[in-house]
Protein backbone atom coordinates (compact mmCIF):
# COMPACT_ATOMS: atom_id res chain seq x y z
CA UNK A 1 130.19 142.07 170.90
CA UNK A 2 129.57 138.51 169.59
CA UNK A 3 132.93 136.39 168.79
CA UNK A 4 132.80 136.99 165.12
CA UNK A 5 132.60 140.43 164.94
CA UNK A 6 135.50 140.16 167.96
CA UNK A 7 137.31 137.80 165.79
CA UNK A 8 138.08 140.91 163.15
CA UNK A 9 139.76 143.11 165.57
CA UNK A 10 143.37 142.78 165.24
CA UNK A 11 144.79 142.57 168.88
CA UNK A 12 148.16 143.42 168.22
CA UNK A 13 148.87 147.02 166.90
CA UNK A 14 150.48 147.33 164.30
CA UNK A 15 150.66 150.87 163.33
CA UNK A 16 154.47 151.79 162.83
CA UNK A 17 154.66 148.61 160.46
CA UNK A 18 154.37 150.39 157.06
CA UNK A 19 154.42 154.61 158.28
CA UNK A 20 157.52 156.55 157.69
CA UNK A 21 156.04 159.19 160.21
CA UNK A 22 158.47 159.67 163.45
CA UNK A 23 155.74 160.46 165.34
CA UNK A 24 154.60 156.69 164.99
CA UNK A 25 157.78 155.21 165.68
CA UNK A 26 159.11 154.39 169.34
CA UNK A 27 160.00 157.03 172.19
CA UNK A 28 163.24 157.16 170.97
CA UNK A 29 162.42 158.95 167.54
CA UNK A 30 163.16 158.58 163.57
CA UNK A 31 166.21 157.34 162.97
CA UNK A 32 168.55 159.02 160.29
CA UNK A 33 169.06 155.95 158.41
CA UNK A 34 165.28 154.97 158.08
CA UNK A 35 164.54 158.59 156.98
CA UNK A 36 167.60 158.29 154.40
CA UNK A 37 166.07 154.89 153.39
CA UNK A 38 162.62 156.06 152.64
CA UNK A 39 163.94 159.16 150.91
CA UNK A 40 166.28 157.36 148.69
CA UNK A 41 163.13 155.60 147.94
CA UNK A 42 160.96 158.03 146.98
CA UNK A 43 164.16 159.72 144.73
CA UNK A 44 164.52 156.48 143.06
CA UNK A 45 160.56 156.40 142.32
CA UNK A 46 160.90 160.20 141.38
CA UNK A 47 163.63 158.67 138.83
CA UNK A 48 165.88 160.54 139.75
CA UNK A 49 169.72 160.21 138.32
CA UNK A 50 171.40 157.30 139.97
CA UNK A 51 174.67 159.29 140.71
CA UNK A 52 172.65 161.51 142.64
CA UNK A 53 170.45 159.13 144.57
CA UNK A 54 174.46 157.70 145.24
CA UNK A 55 175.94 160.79 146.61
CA UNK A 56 172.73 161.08 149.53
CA UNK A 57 174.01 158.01 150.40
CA UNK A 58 177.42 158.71 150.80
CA UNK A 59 177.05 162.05 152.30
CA UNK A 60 174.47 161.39 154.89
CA UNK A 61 175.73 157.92 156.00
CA UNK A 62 178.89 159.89 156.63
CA UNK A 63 177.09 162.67 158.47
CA UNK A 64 175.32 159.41 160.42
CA UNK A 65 178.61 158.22 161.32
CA UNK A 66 180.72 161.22 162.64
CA UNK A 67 177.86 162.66 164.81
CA UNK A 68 176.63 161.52 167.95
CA UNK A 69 172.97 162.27 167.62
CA UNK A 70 170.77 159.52 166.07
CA UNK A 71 167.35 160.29 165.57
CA UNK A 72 165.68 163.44 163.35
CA UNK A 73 164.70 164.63 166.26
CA UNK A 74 167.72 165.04 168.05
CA UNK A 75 169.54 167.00 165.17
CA UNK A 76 170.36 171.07 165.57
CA UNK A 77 173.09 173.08 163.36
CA UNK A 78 176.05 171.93 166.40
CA UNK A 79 175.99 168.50 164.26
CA UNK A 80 176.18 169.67 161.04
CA UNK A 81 179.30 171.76 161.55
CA UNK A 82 180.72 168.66 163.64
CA UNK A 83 180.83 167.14 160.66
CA UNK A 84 181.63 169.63 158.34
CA UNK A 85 184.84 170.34 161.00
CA UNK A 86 185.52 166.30 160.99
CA UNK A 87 186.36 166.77 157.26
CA UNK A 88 190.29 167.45 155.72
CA UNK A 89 189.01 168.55 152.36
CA UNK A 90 188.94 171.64 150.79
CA UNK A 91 185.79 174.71 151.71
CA UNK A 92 184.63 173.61 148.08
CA UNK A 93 184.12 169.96 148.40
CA UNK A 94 182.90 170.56 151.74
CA UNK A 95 180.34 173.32 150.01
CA UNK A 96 179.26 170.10 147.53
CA UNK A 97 178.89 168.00 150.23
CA UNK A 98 176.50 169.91 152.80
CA UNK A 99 174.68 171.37 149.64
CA UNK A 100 173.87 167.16 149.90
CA UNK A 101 173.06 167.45 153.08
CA UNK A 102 171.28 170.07 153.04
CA UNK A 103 169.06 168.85 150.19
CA UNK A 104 167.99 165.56 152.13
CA UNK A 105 167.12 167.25 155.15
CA UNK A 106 164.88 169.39 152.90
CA UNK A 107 162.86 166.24 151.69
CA UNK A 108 162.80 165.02 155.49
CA UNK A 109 161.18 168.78 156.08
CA UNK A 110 158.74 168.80 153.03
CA UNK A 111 157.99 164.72 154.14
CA UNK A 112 157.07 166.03 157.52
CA UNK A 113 159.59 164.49 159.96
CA UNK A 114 161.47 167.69 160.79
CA UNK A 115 159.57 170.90 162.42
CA UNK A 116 162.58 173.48 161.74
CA UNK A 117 164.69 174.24 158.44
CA UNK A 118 167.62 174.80 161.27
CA UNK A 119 170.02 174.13 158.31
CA UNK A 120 169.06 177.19 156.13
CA UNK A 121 171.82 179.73 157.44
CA UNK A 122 174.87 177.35 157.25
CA UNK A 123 177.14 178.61 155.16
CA UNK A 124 180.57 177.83 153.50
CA UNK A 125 182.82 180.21 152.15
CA UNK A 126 184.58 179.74 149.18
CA UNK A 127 186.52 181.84 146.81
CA UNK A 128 184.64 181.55 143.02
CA UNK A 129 186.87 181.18 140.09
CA UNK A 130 187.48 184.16 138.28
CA UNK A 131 185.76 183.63 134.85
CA UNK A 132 188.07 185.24 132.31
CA UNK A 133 186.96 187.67 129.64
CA UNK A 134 188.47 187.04 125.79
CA UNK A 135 191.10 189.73 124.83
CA UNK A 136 192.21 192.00 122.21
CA UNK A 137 195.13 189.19 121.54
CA UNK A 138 193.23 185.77 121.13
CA UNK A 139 190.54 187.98 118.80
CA UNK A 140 193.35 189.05 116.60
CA UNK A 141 194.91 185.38 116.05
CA UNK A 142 191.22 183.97 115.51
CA UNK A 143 190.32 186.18 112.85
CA UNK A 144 193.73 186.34 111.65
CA UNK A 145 193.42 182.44 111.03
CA UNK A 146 189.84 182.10 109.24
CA UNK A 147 189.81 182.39 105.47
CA UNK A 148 187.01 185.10 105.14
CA UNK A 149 186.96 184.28 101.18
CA UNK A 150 184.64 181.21 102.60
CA UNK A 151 180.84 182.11 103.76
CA UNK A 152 181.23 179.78 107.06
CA UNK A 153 184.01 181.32 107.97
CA UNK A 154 183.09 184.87 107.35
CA UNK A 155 179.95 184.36 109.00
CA UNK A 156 182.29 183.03 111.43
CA UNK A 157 184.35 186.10 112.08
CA UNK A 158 181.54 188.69 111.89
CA UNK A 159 179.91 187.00 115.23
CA UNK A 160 182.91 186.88 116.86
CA UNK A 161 184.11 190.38 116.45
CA UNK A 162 180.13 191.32 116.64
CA UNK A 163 180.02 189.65 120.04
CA UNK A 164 183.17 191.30 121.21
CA UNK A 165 182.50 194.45 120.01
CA UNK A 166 178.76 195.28 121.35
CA UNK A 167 178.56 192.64 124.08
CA UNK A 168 175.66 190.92 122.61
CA UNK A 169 174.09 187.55 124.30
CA UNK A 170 174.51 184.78 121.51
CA UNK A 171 171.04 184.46 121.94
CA UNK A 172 170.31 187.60 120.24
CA UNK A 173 172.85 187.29 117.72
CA UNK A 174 170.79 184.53 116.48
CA UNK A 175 167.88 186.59 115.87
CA UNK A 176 169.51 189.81 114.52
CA UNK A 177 168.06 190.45 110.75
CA UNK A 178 169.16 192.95 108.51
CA UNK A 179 167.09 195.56 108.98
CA UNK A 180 169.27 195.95 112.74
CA UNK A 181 172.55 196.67 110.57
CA UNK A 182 172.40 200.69 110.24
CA UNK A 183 175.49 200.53 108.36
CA UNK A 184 175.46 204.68 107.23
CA UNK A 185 175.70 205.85 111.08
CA UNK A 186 177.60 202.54 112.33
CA UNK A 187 174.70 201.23 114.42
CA UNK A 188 173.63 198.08 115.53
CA UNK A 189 169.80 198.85 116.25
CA UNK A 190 168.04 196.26 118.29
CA UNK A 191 164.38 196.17 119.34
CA UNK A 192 163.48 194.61 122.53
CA UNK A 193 161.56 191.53 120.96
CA UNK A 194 164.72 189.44 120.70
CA UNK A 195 166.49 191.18 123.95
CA UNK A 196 166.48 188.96 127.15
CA UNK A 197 165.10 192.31 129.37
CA UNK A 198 162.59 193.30 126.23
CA UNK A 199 164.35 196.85 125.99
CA UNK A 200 165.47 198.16 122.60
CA UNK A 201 169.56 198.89 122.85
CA UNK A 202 172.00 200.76 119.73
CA UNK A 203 175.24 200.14 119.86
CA UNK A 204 177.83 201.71 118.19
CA UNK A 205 180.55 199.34 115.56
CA UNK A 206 183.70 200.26 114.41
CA UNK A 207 184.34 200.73 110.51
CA UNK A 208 185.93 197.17 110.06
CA UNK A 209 182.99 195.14 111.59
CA UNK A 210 180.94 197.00 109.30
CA UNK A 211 182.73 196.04 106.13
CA UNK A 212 182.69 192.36 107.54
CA UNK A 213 178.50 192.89 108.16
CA UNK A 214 178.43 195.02 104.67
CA UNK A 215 180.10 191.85 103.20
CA UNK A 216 177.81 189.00 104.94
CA UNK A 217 174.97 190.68 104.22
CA UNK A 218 175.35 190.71 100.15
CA UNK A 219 177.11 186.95 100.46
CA UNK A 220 173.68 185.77 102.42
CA UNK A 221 171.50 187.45 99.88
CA UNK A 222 173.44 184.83 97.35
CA UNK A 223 173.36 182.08 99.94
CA UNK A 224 169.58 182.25 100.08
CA UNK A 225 168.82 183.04 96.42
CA UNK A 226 170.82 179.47 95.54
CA UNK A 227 168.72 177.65 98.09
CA UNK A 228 165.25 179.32 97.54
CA UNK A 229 165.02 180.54 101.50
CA UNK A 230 162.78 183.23 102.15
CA UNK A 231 163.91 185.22 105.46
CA UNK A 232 166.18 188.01 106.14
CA UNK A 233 168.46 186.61 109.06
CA UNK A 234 171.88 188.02 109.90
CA UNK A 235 173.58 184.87 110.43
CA UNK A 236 172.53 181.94 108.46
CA UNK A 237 173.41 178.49 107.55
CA UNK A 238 175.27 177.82 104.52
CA UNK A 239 171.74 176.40 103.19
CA UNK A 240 170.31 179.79 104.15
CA UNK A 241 168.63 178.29 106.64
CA UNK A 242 168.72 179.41 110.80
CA UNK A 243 171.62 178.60 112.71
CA UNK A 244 170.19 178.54 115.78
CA UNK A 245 167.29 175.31 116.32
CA UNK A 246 167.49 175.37 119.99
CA UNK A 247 169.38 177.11 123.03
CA UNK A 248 170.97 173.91 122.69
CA UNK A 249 171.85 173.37 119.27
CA UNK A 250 173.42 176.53 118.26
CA UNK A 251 175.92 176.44 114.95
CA UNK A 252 177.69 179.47 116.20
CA UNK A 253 178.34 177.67 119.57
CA UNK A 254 179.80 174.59 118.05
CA UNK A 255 182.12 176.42 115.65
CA UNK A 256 183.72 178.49 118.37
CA UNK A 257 184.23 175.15 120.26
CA UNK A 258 186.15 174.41 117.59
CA UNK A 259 188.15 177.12 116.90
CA UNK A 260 189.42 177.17 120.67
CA UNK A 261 190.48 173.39 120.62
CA UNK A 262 191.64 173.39 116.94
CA UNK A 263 193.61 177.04 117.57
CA UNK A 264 194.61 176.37 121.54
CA UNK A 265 192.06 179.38 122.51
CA UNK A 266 191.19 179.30 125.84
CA UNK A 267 188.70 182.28 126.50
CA UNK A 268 186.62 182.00 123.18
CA UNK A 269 182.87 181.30 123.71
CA UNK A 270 180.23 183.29 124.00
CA UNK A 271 180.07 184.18 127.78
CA UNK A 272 184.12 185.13 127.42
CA UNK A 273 183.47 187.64 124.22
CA UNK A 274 180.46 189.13 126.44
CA UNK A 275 183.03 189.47 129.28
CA UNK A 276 185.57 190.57 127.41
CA UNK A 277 183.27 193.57 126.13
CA UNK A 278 182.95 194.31 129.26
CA UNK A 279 186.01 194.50 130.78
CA UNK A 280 187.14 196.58 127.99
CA UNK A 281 184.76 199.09 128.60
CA UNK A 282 185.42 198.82 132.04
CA UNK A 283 189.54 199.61 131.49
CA UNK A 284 188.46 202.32 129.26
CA UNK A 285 186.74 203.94 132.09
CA UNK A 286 183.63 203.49 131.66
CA UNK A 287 181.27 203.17 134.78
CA UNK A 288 179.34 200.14 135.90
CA UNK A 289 176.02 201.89 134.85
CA UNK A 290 176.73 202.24 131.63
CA UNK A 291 178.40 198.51 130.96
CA UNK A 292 175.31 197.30 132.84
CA UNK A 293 173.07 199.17 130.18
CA UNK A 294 175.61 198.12 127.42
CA UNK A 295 174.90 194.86 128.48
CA UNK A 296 171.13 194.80 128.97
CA UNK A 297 171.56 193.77 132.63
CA UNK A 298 167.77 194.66 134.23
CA UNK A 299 169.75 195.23 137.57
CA UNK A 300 172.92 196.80 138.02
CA UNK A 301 174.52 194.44 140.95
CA UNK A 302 174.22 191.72 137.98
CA UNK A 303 176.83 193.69 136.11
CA UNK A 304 179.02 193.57 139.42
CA UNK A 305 178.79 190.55 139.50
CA UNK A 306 179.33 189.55 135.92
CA UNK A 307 182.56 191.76 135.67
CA UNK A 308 183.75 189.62 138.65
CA UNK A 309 187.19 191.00 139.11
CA UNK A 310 190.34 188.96 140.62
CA UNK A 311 192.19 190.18 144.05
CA UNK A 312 194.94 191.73 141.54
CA UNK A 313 192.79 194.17 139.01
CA UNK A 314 190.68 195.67 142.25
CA UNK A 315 194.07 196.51 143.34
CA UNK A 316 195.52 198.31 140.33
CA UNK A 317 191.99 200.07 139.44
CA UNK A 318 192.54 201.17 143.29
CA UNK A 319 195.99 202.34 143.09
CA UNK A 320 195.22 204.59 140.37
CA UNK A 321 193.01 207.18 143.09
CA UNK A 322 195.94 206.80 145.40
């Protein structure tokens, strides 16, 4: 080899000066806190939320500190739950916290530094919330305080006792048209186009939710007729137009928001009317496969779920086959 072309070999290797691949780095592995570095980097390129790129840093700088081991290498499930035992906080912050964890270890798996998802099967137990249904009480004082003599408010009231009375996802309610109203036989009739699992439903109404719907339907008629809309919605705007312009951006959502701060209402949103539906029909005695049809649920461990009962009702509904 003549001394120019010797002159543009590069003697001294440099390899491990720009690779965040362990299995370039030294003998003694890739550290934690260069694989945290390089993944907060590629989070913040990813532009990822700031508060969220801040919490990796936290968590895993703290998991860095309490354990012994230093290097990806060395890490197995033992470390993980000496740090989730090193912690005096409650299961549920400790839950947020290895959910962290467990996240950035992910990356360091999908990035290639890690062989083993050894995390996958840790677990914390934590008692959910109960998630309270609305009852027969805070229905009565709502619709006892709206003036039904105003469209809004009638509108109003008819998708609030509509909600609580066939269980219907607000998301539906949105869509419903006329033509579902069967007033003569008391029938809501729903085809599956506007149903989350696409299957057609009837459910029955009681005689005052079908004056209130008798009585919408003739005051929309007027509502679009004054402002020249063409469509045959349900539930409408008081321009006749959709109330509904997004999951998001739902009219019906915002005025029950409303109601419950204005009125001191705690369990009156959509979700609680749903759940309130169903634990009616569920203290009525009806079984879980028919509130899971009621409710459109595709699978019937859903509706289980969904009913989500507290420590005390599984003990009453219990006492009563004693």
């Amino acid at each position: 080899m003549s001394k120019r072309k010797a002159s543009l070999v590069v003697q001294t290797d440099l390899s491990d000066l720009f690779s965040d691949n362990p299995q370039r780095n030294s003998s003694k592995g890739y550290s934690i806190e260069k694989a945290l570095s390089t993944v907060l980097r590629q989070m913040k390129a990813a532009g990822l939320r700031e508060r969220t790129i801040s919490d990796y840093e936290i968590h895993v700088n703290h998991f860095a500190k309490i354990i012994s081991a230093r290097t990806l290498e060395e890490l197995n499930g033992d470390h993980i739950f000496e740090w989730l035992s090193s912690m005096n906080v409650s299961n549920q912050t400790k839950l947020t916290r290895l959910k962290c964890l467990k996240a950035f270890l992910g990356r360091c798996f999908d990035n290639g530094w890690l062989t083993s998802n050894f995390w996958r099967n840790i677990k914390i137990k934590v008692d959910s919330p109960v998630k309270e249904g609305a009852t027969d009480r805070e229905i009565k004082i709502l619709l006892s305080l709206l003036d039904l003599s105003r469209f809004v408010e009638l509108r109003d009231a008819t998708a609030i006792l509509l909600m609580y009375q066939t269980g219907i996802r607000v998301g539906t309610l949105t869509q419903l048209e006329s033509k579902h109203v069967i007033l003569g036989e008391n029938l809501l009739r729903i085809d599956g186009g506007i149903i989350k699992n696409h299957e057609s439903i009837y459910l029955p109404i009681d005689d005052v939710l079908a004056r209130l719907l008798k009585t919408l339907i003739a005051q929309n008629e007027l509502v679009r007729r004054d402002n020249r809309v063409h469509n045959d919605l349900l539930f409408i705007t008081k321009q006749g137009g959709r109330i509904a312009t997004s999951p998001t951006n739902n009219n019906i959502i915002k005025r029950l928001n409303k109601y419950a701060r204005d009125f001191g209402l705690k369990n009156i949103n959509p979700h609680a009317l749903r759940r309130g539906f169903a634990k009616n029909l569920l203290g009525k005695g009806a079984n879980i496969a028919l509130i899971s049809k009621a409710l459109g649920h595709s699978d019937i461990a859903v509706t289980t779920r969904y009913l989500h009962l507290d420590k005390e009702e599984v003990a009453e509904s219990l006492r009563s086959y004693l």
